[in-house]
PDB file of N, CA and C in Angstrom:
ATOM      1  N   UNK A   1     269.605 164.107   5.835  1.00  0.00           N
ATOM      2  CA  UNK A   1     269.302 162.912   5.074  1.00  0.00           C
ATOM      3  C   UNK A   1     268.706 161.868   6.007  1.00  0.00           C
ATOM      4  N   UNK A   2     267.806 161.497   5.389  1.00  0.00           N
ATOM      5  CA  UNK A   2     267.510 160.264   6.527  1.00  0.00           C
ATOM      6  C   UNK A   2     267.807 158.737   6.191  1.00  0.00           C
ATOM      7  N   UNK A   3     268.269 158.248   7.492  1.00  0.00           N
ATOM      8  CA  UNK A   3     269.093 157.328   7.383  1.00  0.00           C
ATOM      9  C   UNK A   3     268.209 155.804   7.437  1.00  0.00           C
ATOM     10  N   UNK A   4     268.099 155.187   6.868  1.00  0.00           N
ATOM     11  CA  UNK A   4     267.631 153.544   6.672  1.00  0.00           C
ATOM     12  C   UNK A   4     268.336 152.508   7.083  1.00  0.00           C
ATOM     13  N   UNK A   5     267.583 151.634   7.026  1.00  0.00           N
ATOM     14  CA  UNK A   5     268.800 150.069   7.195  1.00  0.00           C
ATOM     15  C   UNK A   5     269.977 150.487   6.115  1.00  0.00           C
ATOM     16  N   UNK A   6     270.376 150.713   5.128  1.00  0.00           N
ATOM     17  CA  UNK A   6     271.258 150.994   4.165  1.00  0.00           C
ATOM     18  C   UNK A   6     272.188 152.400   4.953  1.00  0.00           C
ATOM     19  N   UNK A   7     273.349 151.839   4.928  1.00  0.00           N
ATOM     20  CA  UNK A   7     274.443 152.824   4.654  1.00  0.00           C
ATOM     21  C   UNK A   7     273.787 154.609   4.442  1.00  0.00           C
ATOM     22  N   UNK A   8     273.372 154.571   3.400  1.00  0.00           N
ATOM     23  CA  UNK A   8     272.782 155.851   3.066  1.00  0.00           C
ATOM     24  C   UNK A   8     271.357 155.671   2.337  1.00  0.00           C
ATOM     25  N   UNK A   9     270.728 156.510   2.372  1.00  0.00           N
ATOM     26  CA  UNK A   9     268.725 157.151   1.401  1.00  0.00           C
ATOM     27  C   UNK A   9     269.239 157.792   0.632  1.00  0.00           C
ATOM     28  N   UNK A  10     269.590 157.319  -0.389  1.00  0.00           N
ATOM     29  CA  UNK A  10     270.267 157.902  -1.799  1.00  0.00           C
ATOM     30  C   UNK A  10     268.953 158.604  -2.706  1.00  0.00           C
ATOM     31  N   UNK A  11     269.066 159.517  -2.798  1.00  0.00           N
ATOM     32  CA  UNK A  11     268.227 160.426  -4.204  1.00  0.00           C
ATOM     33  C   UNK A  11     269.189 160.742  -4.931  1.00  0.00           C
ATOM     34  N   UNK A  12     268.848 160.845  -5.906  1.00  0.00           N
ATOM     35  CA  UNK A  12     269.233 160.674  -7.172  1.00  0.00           C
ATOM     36  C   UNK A  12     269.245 161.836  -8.354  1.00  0.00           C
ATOM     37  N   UNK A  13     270.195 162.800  -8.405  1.00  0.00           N
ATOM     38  CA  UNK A  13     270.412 164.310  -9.245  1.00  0.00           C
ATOM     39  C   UNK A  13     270.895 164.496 -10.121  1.00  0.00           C
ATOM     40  N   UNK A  14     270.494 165.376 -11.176  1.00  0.00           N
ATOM     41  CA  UNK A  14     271.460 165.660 -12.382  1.00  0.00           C
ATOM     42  C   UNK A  14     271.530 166.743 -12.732  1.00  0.00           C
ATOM     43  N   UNK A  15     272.679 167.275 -12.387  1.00  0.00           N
ATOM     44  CA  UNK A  15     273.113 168.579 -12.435  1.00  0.00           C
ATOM     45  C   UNK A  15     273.961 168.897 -13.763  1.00  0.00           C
ATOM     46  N   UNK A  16     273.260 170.320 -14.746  1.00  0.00           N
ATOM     47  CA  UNK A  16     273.871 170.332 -15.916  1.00  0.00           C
ATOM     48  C   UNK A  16     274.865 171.786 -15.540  1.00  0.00           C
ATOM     49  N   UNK A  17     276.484 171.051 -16.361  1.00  0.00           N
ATOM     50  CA  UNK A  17     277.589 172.101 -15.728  1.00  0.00           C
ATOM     51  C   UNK A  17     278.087 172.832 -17.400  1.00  0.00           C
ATOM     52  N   UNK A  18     278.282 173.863 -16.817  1.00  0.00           N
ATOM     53  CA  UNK A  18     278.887 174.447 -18.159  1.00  0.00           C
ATOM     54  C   UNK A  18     280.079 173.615 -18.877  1.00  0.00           C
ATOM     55  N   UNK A  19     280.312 174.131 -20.043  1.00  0.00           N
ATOM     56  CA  UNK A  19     281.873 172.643 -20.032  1.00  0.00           C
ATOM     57  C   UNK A  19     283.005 173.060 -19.333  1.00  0.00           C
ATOM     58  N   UNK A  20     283.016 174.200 -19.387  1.00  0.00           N
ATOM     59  CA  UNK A  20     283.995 174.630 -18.074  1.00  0.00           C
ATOM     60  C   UNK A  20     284.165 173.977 -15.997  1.00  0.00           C
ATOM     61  N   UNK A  21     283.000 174.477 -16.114  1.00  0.00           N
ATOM     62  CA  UNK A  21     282.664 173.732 -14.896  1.00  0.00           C
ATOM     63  C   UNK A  21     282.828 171.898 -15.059  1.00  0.00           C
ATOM     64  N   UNK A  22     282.191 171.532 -15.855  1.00  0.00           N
ATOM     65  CA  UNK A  22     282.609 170.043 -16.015  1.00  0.00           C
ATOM     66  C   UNK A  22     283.645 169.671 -15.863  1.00  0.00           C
ATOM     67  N   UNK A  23     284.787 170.163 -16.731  1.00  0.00           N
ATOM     68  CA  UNK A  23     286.358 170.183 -17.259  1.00  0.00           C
ATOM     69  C   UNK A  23     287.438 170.506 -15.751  1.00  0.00           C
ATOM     70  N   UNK A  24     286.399 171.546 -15.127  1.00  0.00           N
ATOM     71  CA  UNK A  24     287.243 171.524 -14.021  1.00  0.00           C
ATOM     72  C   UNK A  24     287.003 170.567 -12.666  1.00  0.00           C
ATOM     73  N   UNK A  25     285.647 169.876 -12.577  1.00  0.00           N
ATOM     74  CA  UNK A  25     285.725 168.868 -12.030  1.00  0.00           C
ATOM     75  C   UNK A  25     286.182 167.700 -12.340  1.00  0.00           C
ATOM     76  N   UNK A  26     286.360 167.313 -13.518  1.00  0.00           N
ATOM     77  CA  UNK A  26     287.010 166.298 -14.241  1.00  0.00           C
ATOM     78  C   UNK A  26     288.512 166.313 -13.792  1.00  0.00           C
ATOM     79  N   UNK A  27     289.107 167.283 -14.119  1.00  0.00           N
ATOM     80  CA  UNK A  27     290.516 167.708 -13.436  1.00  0.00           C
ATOM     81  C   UNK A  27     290.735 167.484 -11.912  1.00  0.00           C
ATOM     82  N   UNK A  28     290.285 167.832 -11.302  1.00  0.00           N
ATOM     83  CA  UNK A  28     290.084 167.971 -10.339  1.00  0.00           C
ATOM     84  C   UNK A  28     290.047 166.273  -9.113  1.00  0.00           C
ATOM     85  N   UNK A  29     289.218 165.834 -10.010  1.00  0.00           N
ATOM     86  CA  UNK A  29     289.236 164.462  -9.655  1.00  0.00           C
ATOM     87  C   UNK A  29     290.157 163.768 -10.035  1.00  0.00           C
ATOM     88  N   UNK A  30     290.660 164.068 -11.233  1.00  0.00           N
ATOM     89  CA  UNK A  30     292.048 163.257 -11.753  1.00  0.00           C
ATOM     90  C   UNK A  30     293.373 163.647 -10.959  1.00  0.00           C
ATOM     91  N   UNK A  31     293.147 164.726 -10.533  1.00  0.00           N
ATOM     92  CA  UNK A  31     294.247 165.327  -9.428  1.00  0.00           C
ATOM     93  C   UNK A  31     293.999 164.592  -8.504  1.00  0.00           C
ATOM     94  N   UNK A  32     293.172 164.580  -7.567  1.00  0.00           N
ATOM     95  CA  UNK A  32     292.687 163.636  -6.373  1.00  0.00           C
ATOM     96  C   UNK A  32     292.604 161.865  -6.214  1.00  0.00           C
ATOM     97  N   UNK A  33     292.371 161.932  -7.175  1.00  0.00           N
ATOM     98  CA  UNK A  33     291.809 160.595  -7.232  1.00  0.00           C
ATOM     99  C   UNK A  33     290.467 159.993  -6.380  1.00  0.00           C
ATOM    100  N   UNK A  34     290.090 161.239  -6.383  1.00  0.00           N
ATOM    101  CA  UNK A  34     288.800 161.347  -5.848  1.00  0.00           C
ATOM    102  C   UNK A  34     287.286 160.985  -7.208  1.00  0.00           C
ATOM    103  N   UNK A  35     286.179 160.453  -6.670  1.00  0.00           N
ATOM    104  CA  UNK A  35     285.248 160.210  -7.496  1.00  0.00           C
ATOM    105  C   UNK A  35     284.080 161.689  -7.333  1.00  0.00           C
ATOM    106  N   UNK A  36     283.749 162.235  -8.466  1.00  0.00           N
ATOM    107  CA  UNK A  36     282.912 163.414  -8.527  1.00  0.00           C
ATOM    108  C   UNK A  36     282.049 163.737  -7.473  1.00  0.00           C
ATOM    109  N   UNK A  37     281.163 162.078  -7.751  1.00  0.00           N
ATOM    110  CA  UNK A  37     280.400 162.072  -6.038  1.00  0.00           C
ATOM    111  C   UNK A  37     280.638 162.326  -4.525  1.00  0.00           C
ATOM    112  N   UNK A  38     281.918 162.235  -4.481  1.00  0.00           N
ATOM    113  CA  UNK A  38     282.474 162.161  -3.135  1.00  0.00           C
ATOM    114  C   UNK A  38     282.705 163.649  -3.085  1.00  0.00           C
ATOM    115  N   UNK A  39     283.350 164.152  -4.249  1.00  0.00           N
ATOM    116  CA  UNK A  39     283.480 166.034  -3.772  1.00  0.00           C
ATOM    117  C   UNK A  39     282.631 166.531  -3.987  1.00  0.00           C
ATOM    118  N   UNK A  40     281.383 166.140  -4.710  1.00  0.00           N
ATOM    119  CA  UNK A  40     279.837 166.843  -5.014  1.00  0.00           C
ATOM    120  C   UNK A  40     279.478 166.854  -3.385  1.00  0.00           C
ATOM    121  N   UNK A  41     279.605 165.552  -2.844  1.00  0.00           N
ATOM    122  CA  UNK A  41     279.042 165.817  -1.541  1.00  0.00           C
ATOM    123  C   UNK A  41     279.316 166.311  -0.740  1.00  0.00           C
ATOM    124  N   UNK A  42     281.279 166.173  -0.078  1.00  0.00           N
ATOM    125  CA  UNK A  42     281.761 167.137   0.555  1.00  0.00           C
ATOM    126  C   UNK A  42     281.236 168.938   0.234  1.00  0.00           C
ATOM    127  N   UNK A  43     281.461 169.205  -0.696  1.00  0.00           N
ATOM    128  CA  UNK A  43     280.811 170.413  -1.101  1.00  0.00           C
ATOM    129  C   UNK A  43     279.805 170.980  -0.619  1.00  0.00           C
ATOM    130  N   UNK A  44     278.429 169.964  -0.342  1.00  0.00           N
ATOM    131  CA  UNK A  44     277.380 170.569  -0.192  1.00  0.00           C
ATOM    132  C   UNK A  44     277.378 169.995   1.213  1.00  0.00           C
ATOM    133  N   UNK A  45     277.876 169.336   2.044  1.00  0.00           N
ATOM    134  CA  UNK A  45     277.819 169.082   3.625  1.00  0.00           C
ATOM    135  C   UNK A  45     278.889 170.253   4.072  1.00  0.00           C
ATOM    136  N   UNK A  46     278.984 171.370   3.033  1.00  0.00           N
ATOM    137  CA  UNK A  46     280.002 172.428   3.383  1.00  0.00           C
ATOM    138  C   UNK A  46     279.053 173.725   3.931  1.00  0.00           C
ATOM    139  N   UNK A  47     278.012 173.489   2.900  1.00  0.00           N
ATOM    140  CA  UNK A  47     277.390 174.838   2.900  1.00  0.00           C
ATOM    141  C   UNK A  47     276.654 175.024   4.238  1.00  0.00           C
ATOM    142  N   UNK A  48     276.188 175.982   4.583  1.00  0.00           N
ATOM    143  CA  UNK A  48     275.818 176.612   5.724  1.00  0.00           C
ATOM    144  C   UNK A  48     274.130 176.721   5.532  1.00  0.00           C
ATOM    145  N   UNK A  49     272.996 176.720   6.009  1.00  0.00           N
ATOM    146  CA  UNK A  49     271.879 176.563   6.321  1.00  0.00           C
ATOM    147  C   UNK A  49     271.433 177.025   7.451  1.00  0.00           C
ATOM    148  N   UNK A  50     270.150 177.400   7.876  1.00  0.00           N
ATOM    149  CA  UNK A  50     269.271 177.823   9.123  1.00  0.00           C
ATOM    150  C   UNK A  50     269.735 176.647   9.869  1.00  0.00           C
ATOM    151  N   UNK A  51     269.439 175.667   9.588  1.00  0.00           N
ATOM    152  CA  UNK A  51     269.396 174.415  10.589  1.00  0.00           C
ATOM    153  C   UNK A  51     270.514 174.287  11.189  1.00  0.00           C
ATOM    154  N   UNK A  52     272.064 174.776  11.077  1.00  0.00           N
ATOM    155  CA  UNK A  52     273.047 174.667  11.230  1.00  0.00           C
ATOM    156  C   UNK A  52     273.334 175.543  12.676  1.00  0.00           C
ATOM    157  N   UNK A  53     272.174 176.439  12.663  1.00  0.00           N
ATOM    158  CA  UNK A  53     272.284 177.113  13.588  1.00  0.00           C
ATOM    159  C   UNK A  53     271.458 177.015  15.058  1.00  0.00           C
ATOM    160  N   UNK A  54     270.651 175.847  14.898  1.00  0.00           N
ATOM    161  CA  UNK A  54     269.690 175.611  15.631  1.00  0.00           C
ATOM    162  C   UNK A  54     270.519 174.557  17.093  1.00  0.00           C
TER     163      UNK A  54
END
């Protein structure tokens, strides 16, 4: 991500979830008390990539 005077370079996604998938992030966050965004992102600063290896 590239980083600006701002905190973060936010783009902007909309990801369509089955209602299952929805239902279980919904849960999920209500368990946590975590906001969707915050585990959408952990999630994907999870995954593994070429660049990871460089």
């Amino acid at each position: 991500m590239i980083m600006t005077n701002k905190k973060w370079a936010v783009k902007r996604i909309t990801v369509n979830l089955a209602a299952q998938e929805a239902e279980k992030l919904e849960q999920y966050c209500q368990q946590t008390g975590r906001p969707a965004t915050d585990v959408i992102r952990e999630l994907i600063r999870g995954l593994s990539t070429s660049e990871d290896n460089k």
